[in-house]
C-alpha atoms as a PDB file:
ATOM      1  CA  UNK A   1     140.444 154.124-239.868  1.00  0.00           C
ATOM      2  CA  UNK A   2     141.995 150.573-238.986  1.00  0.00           C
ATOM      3  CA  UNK A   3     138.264 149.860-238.250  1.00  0.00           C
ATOM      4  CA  UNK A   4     136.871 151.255-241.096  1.00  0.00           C
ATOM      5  CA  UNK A   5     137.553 147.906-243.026  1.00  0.00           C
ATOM      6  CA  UNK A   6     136.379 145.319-241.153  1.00  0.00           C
ATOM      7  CA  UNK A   7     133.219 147.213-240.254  1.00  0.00           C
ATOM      8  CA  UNK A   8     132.204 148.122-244.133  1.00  0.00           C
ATOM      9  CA  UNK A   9     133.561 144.021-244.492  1.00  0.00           C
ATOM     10  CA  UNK A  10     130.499 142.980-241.927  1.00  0.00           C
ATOM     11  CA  UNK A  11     127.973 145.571-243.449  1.00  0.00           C
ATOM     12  CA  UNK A  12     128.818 144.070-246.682  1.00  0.00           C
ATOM     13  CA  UNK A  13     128.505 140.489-246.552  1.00  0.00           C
ATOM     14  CA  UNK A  14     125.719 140.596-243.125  1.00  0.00           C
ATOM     15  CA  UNK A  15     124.197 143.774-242.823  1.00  0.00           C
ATOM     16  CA  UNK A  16     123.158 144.223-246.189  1.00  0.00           C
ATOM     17  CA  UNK A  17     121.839 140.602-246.707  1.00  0.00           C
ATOM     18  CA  UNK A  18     119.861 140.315-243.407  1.00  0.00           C
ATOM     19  CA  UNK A  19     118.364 143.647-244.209  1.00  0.00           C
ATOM     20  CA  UNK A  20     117.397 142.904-247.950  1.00  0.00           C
ATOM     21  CA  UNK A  21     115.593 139.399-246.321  1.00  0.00           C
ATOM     22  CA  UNK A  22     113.928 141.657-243.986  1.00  0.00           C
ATOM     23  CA  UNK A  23     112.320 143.621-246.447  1.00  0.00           C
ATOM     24  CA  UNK A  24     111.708 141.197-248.694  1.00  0.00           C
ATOM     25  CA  UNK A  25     109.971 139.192-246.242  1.00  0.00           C
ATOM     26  CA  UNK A  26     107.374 142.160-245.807  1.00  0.00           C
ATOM     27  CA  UNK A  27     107.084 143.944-249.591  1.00  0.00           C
ATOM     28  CA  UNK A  28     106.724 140.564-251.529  1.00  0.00           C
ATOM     29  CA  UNK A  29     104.563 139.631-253.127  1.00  0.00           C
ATOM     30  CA  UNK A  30     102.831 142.575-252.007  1.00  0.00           C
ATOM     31  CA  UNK A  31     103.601 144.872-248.668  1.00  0.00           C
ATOM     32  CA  UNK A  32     102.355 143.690-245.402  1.00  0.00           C
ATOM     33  CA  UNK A  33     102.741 140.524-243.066  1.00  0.00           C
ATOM     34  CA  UNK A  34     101.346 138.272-245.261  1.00  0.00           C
ATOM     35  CA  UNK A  35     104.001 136.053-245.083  1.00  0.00           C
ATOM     36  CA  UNK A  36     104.350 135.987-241.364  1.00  0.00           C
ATOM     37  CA  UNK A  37     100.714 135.594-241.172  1.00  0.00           C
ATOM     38  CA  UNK A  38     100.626 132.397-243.904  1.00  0.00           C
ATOM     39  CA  UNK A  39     103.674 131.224-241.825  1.00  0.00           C
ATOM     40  CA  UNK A  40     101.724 131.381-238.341  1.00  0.00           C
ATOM     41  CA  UNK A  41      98.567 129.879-239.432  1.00  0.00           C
ATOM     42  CA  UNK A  42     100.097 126.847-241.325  1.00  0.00           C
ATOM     43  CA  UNK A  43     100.325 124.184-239.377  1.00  0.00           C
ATOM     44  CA  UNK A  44     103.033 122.260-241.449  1.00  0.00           C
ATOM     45  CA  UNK A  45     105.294 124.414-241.384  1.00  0.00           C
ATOM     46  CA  UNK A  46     105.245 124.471-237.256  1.00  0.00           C
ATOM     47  CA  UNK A  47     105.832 121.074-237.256  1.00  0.00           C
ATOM     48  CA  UNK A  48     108.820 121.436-239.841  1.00  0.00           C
ATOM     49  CA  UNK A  49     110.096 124.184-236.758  1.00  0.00           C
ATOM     50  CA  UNK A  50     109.734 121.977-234.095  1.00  0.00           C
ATOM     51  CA  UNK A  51     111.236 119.336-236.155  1.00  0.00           C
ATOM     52  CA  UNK A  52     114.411 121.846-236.925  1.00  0.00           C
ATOM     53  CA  UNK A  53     114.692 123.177-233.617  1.00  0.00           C
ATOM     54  CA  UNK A  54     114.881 118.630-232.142  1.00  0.00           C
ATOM     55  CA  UNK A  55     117.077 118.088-234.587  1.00  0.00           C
ATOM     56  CA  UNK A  56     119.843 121.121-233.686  1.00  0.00           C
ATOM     57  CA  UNK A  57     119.161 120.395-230.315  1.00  0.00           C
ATOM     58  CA  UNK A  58     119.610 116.710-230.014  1.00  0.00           C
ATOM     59  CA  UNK A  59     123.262 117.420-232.516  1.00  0.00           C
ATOM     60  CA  UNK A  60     124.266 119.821-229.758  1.00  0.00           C
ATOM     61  CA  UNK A  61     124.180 117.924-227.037  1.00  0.00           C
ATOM     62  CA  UNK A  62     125.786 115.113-228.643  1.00  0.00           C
ATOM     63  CA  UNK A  63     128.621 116.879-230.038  1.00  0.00           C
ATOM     64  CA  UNK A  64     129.428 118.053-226.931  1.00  0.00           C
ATOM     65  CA  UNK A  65     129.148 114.940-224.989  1.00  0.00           C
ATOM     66  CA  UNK A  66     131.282 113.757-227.895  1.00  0.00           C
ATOM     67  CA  UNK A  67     133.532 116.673-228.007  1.00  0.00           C
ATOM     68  CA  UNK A  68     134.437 116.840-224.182  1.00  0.00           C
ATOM     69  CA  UNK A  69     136.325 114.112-223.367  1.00  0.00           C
ATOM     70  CA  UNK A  70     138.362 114.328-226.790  1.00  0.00           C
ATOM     71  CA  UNK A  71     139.407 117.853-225.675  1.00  0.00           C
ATOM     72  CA  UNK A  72     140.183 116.838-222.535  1.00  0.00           C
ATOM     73  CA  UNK A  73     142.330 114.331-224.296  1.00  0.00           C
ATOM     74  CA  UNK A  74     144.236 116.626-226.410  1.00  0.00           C
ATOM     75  CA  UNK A  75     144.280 119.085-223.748  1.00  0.00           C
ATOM     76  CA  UNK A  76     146.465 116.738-220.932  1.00  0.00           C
ATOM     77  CA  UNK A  77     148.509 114.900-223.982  1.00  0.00           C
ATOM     78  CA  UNK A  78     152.181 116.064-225.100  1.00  0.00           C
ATOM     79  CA  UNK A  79     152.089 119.039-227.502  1.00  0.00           C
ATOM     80  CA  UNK A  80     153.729 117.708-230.197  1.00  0.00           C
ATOM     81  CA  UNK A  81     151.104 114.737-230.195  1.00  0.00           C
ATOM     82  CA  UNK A  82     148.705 117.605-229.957  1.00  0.00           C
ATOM     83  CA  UNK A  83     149.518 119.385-233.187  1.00  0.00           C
ATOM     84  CA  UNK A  84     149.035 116.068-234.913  1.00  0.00           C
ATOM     85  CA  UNK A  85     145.937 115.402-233.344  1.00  0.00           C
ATOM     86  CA  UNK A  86     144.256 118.488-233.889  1.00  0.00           C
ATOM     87  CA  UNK A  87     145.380 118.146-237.232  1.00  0.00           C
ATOM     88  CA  UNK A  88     143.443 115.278-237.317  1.00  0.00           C
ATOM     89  CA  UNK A  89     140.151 117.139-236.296  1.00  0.00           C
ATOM     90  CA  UNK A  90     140.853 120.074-239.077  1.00  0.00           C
ATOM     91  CA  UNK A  91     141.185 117.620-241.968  1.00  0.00           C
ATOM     92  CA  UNK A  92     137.128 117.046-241.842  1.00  0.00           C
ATOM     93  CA  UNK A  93     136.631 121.231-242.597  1.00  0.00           C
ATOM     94  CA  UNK A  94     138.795 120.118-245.879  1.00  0.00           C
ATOM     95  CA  UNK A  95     136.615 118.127-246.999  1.00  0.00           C
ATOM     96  CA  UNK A  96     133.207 119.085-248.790  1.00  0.00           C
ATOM     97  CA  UNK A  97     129.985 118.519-246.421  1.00  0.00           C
ATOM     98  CA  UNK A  98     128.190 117.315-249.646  1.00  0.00           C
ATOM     99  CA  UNK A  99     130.946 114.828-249.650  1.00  0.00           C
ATOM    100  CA  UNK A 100     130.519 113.542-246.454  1.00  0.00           C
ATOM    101  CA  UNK A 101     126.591 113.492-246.332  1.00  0.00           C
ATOM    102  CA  UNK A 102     127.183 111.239-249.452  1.00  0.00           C
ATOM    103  CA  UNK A 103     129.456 108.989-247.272  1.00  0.00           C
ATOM    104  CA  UNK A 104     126.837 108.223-244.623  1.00  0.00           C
ATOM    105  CA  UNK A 105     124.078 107.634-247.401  1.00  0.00           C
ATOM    106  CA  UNK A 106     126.611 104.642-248.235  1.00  0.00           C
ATOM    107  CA  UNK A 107     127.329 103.573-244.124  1.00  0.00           C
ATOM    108  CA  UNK A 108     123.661 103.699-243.645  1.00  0.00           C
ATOM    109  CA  UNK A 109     121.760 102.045-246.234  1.00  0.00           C
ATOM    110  CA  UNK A 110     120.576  98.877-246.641  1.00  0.00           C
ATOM    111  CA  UNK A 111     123.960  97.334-247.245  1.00  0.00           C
ATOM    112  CA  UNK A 112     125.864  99.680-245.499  1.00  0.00           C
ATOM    113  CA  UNK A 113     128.636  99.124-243.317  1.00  0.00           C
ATOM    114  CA  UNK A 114     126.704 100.142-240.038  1.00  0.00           C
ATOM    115  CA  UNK A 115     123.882  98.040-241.036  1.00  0.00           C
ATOM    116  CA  UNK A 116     126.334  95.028-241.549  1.00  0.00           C
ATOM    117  CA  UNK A 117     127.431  95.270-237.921  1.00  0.00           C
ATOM    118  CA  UNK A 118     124.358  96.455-236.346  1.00  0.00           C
ATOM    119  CA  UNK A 119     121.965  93.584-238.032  1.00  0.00           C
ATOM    120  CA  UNK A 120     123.818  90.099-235.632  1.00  0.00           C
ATOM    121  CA  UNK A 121     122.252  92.676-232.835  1.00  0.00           C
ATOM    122  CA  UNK A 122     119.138  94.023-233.897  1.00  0.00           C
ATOM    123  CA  UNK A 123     118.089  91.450-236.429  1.00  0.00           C
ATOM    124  CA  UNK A 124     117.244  94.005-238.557  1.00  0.00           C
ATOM    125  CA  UNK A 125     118.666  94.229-242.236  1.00  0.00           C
ATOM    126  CA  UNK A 126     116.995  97.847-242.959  1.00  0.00           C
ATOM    127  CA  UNK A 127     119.158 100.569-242.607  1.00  0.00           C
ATOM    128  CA  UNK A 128     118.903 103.535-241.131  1.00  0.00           C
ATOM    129  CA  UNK A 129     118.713 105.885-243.969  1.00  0.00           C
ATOM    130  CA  UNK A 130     116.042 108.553-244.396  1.00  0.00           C
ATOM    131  CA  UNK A 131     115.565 108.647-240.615  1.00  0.00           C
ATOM    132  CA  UNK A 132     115.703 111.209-237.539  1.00  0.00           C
ATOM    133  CA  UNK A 133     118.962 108.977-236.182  1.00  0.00           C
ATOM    134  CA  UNK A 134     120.588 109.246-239.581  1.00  0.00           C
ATOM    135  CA  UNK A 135     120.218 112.601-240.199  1.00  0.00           C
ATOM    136  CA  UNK A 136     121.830 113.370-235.941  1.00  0.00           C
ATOM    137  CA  UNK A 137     124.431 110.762-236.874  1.00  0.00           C
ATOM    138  CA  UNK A 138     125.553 112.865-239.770  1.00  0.00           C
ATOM    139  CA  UNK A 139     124.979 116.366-238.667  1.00  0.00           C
ATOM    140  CA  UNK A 140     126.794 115.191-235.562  1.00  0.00           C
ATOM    141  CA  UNK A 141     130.029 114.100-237.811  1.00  0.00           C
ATOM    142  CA  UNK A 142     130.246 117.122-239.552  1.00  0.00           C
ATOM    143  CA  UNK A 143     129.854 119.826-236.629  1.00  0.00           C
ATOM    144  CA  UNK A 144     131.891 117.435-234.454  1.00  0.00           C
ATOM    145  CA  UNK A 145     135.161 119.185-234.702  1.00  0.00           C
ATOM    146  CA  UNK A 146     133.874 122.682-233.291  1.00  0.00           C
ATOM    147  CA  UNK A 147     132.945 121.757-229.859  1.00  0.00           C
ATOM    148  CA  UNK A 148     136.355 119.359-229.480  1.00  0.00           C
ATOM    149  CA  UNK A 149     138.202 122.511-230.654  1.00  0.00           C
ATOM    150  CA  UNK A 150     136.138 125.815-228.679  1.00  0.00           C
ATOM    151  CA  UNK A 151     136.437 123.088-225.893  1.00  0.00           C
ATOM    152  CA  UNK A 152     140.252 122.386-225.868  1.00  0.00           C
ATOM    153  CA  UNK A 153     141.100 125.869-226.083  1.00  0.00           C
ATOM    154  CA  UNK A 154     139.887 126.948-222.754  1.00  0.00           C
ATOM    155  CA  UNK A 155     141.213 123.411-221.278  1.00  0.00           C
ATOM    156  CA  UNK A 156     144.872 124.847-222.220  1.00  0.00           C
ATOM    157  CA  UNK A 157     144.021 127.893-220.472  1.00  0.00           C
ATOM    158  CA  UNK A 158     143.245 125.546-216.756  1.00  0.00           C
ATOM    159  CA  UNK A 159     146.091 125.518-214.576  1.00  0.00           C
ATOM    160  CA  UNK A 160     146.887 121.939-214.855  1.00  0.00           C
ATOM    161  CA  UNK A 161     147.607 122.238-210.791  1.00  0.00           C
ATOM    162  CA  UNK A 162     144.222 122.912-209.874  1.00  0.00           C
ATOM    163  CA  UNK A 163     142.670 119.358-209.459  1.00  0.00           C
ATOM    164  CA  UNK A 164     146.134 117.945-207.673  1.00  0.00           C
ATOM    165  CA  UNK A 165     145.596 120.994-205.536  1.00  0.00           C
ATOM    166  CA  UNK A 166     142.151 120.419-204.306  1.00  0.00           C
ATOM    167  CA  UNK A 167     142.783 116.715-203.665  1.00  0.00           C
ATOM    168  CA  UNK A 168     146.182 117.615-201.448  1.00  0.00           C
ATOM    169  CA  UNK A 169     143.076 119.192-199.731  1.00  0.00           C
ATOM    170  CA  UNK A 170     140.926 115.877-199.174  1.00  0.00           C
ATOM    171  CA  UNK A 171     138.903 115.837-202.496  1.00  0.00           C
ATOM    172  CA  UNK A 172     138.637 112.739-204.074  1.00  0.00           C
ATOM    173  CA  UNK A 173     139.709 112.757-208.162  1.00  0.00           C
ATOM    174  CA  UNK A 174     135.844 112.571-209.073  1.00  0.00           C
ATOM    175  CA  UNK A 175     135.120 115.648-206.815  1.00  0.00           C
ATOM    176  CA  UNK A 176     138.150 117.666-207.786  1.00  0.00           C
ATOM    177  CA  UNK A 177     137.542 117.477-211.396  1.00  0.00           C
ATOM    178  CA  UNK A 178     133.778 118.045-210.658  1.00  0.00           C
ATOM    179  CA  UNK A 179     133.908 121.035-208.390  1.00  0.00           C
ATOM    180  CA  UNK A 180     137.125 122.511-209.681  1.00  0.00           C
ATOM    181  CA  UNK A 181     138.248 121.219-212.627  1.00  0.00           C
ATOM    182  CA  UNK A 182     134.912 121.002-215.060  1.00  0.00           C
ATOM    183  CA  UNK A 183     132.679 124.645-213.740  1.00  0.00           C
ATOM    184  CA  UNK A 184     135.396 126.344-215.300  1.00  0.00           C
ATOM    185  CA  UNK A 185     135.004 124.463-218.860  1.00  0.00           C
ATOM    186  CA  UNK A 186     131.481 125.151-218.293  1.00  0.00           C
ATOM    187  CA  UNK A 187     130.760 128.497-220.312  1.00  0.00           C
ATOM    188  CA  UNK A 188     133.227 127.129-223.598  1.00  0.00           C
ATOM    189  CA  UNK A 189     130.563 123.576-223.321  1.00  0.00           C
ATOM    190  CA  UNK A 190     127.754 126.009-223.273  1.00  0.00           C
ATOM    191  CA  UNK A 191     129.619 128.242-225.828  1.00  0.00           C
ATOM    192  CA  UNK A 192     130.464 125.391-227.808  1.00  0.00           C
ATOM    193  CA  UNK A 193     126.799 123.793-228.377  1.00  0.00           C
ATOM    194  CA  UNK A 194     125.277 127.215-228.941  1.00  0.00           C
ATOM    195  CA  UNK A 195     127.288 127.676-231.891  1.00  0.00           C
ATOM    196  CA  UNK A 196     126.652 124.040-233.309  1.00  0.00           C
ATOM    197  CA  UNK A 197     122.783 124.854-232.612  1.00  0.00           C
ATOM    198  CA  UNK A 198     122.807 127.627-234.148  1.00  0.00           C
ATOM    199  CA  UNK A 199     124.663 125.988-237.524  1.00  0.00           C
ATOM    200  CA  UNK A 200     122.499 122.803-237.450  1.00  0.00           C
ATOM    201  CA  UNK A 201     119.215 125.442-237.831  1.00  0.00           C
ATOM    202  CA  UNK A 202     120.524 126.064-240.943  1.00  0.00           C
ATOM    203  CA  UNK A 203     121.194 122.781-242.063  1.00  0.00           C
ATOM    204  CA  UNK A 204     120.065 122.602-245.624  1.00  0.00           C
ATOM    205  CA  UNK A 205     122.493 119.662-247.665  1.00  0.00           C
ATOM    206  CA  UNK A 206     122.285 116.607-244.839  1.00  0.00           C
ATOM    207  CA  UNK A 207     118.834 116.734-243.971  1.00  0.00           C
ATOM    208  CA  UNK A 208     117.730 116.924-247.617  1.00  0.00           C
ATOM    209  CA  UNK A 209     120.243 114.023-248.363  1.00  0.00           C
ATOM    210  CA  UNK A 210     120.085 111.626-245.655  1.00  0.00           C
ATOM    211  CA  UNK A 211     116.859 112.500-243.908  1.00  0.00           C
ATOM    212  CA  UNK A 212     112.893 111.744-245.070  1.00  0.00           C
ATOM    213  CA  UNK A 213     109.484 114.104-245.377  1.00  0.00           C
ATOM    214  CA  UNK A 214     109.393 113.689-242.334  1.00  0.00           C
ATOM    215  CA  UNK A 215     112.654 115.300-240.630  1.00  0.00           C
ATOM    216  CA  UNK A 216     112.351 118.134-243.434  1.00  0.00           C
ATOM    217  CA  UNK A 217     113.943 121.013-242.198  1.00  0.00           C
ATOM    218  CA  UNK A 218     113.430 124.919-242.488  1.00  0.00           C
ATOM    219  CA  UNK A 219     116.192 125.407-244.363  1.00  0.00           C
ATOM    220  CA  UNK A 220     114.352 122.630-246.901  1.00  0.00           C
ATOM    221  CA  UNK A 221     111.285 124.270-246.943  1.00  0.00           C
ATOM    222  CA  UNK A 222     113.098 127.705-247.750  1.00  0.00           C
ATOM    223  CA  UNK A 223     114.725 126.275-250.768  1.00  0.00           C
ATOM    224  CA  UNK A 224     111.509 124.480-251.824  1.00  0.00           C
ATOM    225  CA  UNK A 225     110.034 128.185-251.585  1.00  0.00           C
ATOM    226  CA  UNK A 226     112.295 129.190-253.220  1.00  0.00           C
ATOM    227  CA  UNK A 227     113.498 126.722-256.266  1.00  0.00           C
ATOM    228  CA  UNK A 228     110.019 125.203-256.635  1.00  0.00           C
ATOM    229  CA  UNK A 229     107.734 127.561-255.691  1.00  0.00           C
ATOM    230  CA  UNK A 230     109.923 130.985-256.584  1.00  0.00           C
ATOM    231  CA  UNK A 231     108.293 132.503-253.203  1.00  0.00           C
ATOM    232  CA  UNK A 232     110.644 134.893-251.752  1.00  0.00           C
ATOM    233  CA  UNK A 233     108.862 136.616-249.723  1.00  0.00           C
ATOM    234  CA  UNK A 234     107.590 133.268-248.060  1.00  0.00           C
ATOM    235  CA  UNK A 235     111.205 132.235-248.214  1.00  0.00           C
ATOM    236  CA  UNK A 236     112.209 135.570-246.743  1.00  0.00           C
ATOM    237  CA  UNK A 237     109.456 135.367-243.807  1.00  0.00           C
ATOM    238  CA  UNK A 238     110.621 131.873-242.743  1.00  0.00           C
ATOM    239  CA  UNK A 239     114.553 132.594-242.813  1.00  0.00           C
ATOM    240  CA  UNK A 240     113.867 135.877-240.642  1.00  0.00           C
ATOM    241  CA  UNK A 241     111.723 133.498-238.442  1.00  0.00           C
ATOM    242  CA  UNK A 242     114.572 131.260-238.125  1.00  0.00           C
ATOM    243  CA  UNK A 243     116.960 133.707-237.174  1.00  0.00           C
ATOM    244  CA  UNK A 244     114.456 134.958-234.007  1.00  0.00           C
ATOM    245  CA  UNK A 245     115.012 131.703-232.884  1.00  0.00           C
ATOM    246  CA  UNK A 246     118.374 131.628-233.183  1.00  0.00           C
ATOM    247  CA  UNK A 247     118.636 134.860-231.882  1.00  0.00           C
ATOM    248  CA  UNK A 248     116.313 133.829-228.703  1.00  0.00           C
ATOM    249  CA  UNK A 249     117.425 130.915-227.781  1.00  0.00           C
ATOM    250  CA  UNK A 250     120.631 132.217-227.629  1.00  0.00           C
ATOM    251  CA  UNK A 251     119.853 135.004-225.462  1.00  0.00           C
ATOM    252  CA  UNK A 252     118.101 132.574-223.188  1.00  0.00           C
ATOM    253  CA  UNK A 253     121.208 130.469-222.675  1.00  0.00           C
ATOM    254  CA  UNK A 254     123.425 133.473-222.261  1.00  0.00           C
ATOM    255  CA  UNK A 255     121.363 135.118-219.559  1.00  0.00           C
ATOM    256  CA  UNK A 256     120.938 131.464-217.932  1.00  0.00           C
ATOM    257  CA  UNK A 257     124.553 130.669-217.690  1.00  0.00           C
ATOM    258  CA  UNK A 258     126.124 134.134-217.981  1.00  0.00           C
ATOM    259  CA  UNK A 259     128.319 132.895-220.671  1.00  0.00           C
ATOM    260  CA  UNK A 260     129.227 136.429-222.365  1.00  0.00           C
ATOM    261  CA  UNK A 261     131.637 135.190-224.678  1.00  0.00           C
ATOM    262  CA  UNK A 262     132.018 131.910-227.245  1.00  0.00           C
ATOM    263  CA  UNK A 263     135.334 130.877-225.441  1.00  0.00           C
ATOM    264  CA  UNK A 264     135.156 132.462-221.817  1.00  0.00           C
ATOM    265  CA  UNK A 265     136.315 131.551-218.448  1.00  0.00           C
END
């Protein structure tokens, strides 16, 4: 009974959906794998995937190159300066992504704040809008705040007396945080950039805003399908494509690192 809830909760708002994509994908406009068939054979749209799958990638890594040394931050500081900090790194979920993809179409532009400081250097006064580098610079803003968060709470669960340990031992600080201190972080860093992968495939508002044609992503092309074209079943064949590679990928990383978990150690 107490799991009665949640479970009609997730067949409600997932199960349901997913499935109804699923069928559409293979009854519309007419029943068969039209769709997946139009999808495979056009080469545009492959390029749009490769393009996605770059882009999530490349906003992984750097959020969790980012991410890491902020959590370790937060992780060795005083808790009360903690809570404020973290505080800090919540306030961005508070405030609308549409928002803040409109606040890096003013930084990057032609007279744009980054341009201003960037131009004594490059010599260039073009900004960087409607680019691949605009569109990871914002994506990596917004998804910013999950690895530094996954990330810090395993880091609280580290016995703190680990590293002094090994270097009462003969390790040196470099190789006691190396070989004691960062394998277990390891599975919340892989964790952690999963997830933000797996939200950047679905990227729909900052691409379309801050990015060109050419670093369209799937999630564009779905809601060109769909708005412009009123395709569903296309729109339903790319979406469940998407979510194999999700799915995949995912897999892959899990049975490569043997990370079982999204926060494990």
């Amino acid at each position: 009974m107490a799991l009665g809830l949640p479970v009609a909760f997730m067949a409600i708002v997932y199960a349901y959906p997913v499935g109804a994509m699923l069928l559409k994908s293979v009854t519309e406009p007419k029943p068969g794998f039209g769709n997946f068939r139009r999808a495979f054979t056009d080469d545009a749209i492959w390029d749009v995937l490769v393009i996605t799958v770059r882009l999530s990638a490349e906003v992984a890594l750097l959020t969790v190159v980012l991410g890491f040394p902020v959590a370790y931050f937060l992780s060795r500081t005083s808790k009360r300066k903690a809570r404020f900090l973290v505080l800090l790194v919540i306030i961005p979920f508070w405030t609308s992504i549409l928002v803040r993809s409109f606040s890096w179409i003013v930084l990057l532009g032609d007279n744009g704040l980054v341009t201003s400081i960037l131009e004594p250097v490059t010599g260039d006064a073009q900004g960087m809008l409607y680019s691949e580098s605009a569109v990871v610079i914002a994506m990596t803003h917004i998804l910013l705040p999950f690895p530094i968060l996954i990330i810090k709470g395993t880091l609280d669960q580290i016995d703190s007396s680990l590293p002094p340990a090994a270097r009462s031992l003969g390790a040196g600080p470099l190789r006691a945080f190396a070989h004691v201190y960062l394998p277990l972080a390891v599975p919340a860093i892989v964790s952690s950039g999963m997830l933000v992968f797996v939200i950047a495939l679905g990227f729909y508002v900052t691409p379309a805003l801050v990015g060109g044609p050419k670093q369209s992503t799937i999630a564009v092309v779905i809601a060109q399908a769909v708005q412009v074209n009123f395709d569903w079943g296309m729109a339903a064949a790319l979406a469940t494509l998407l979510l194999v590679i999700a799915t995949t990928l995912t897999m892959i990383v899990r049975r490569l690192t043997k990370v079982k978990g999204l926060v494990a150690l």
